[in-house]
Protein backbone atom coordinates (compact mmCIF):
# COMPACT_ATOMS: atom_id res chain seq x y z
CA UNK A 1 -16.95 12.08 0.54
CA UNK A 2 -13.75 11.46 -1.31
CA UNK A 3 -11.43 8.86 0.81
CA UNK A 4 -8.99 5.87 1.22
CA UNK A 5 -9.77 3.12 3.40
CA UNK A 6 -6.98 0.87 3.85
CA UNK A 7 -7.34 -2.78 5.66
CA UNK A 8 -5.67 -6.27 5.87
CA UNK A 9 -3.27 -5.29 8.17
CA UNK A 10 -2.44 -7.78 11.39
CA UNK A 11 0.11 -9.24 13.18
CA UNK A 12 2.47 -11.64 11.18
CA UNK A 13 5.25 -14.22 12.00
CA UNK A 14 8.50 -13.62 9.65
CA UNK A 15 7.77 -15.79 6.47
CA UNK A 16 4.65 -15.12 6.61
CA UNK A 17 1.99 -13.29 3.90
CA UNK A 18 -0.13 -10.27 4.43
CA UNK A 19 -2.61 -9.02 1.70
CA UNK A 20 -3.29 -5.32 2.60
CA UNK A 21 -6.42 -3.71 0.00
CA UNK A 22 -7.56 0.26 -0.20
CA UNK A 23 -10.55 1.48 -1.82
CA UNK A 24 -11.36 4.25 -2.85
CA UNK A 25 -15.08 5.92 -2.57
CA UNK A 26 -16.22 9.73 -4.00
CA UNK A 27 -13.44 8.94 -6.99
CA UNK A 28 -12.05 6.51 -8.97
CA UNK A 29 -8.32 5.18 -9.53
CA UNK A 30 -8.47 5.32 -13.25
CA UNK A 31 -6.06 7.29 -14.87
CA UNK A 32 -4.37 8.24 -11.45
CA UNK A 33 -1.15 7.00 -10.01
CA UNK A 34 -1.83 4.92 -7.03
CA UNK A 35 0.85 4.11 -4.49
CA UNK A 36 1.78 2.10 -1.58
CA UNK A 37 3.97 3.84 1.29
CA UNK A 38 4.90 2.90 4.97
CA UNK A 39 6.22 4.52 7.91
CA UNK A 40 8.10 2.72 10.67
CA UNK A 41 8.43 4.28 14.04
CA UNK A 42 10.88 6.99 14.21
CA UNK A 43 11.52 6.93 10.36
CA UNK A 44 10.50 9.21 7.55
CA UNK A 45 7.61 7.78 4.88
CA UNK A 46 9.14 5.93 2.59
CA UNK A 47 7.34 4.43 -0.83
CA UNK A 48 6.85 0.60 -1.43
CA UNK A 49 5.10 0.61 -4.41
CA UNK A 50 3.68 2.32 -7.44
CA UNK A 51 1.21 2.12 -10.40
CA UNK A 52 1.84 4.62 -13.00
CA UNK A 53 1.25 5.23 -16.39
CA UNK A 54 0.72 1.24 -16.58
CA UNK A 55 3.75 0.84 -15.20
CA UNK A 56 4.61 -0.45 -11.86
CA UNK A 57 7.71 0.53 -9.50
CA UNK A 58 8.87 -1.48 -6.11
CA UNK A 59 10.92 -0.49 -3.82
CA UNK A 60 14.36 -2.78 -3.60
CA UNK A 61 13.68 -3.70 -0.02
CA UNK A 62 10.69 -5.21 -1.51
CA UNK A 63 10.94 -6.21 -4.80
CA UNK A 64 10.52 -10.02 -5.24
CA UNK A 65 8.41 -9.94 -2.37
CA UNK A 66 5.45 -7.68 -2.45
CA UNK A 67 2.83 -7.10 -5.48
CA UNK A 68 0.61 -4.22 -6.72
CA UNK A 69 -2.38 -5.03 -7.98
CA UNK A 70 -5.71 -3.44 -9.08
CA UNK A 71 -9.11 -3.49 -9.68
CA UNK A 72 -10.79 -0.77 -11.26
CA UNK A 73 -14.30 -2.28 -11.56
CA UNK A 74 -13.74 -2.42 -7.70
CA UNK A 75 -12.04 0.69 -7.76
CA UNK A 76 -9.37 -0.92 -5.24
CA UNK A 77 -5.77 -1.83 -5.00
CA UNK A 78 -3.90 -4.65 -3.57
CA UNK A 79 -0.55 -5.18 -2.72
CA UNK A 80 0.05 -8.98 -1.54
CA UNK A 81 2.89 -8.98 0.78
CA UNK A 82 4.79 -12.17 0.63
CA UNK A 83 8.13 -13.57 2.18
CA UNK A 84 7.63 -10.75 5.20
CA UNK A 85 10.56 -9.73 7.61
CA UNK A 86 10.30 -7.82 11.15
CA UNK A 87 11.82 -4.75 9.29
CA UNK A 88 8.79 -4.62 6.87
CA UNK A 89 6.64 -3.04 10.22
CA UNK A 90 5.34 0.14 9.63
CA UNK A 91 1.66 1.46 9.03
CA UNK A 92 1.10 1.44 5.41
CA UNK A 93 -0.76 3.78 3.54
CA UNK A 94 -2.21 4.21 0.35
CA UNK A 95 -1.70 7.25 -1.54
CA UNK A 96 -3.14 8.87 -4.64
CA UNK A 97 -3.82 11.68 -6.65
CA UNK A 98 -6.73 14.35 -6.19
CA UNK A 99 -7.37 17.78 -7.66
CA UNK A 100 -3.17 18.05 -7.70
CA UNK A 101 -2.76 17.06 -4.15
CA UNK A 102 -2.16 14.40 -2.35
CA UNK A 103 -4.89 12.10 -0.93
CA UNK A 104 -3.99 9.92 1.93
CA UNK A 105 -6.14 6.96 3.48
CA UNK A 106 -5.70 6.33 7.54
CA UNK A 107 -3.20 3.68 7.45
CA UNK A 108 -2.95 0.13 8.47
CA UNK A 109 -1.06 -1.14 10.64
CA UNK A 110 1.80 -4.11 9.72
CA UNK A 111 3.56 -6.17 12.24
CA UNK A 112 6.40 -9.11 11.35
CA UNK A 113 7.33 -10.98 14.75
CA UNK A 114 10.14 -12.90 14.40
């Protein structure tokens, strides 16, 4: 079966450091563009971060801040979420590329008290 499984979400105080993983299982990440998005209540999706073409994009809200990394062997991605702020809550979701369509895993959920 060809998913993404996303955890390390949780509840956070402002400040504080989140490191949210997705793996990937029935194909690998190799060669694909692999990318972090989140969706706060009551706004559209919105991308965080990418890895493409060896390259990797950040959104400004979180540039300096958050960090995509992966892991091929492991066939998993990271993104280490660093220097968090109440508006960075949203369910996150990790996105790639399969047979031309877009692949989704379930989300996890990110919350920054403050």
């Amino acid at each position: 079966q060809v998913q993404l499984v996303e955890s390390g979400g949780g509840l956070v105080q402002a400040g504080g450091s989140l490191r949210l993983s997705c793996a990937a299982s029935g194909i690998t990440f190799s060669g694909r563009p692999v990318a972090w998005y989140r969706q706060a209540p009551g706004k559209q999706r919105e991308l965080v971060a990418e890895s493409r073409n060896g390259y990797k994009n950040y959104a400004g809200s979180v540039t300096g801040r958050f960090t995509f990394s992966g892991d091929n062997t492991k066939n998993t991605v990271n993104l280490q979420m660093n220097s968090l702020k109440p508006e960075d809550t949203a369910v996150y979701y990790c996105n790639t590329i399969f047979g031309s369509k877009d692949l989704w895993g379930q989300g996890t959920q990110v919350t920054v008290s403050s």
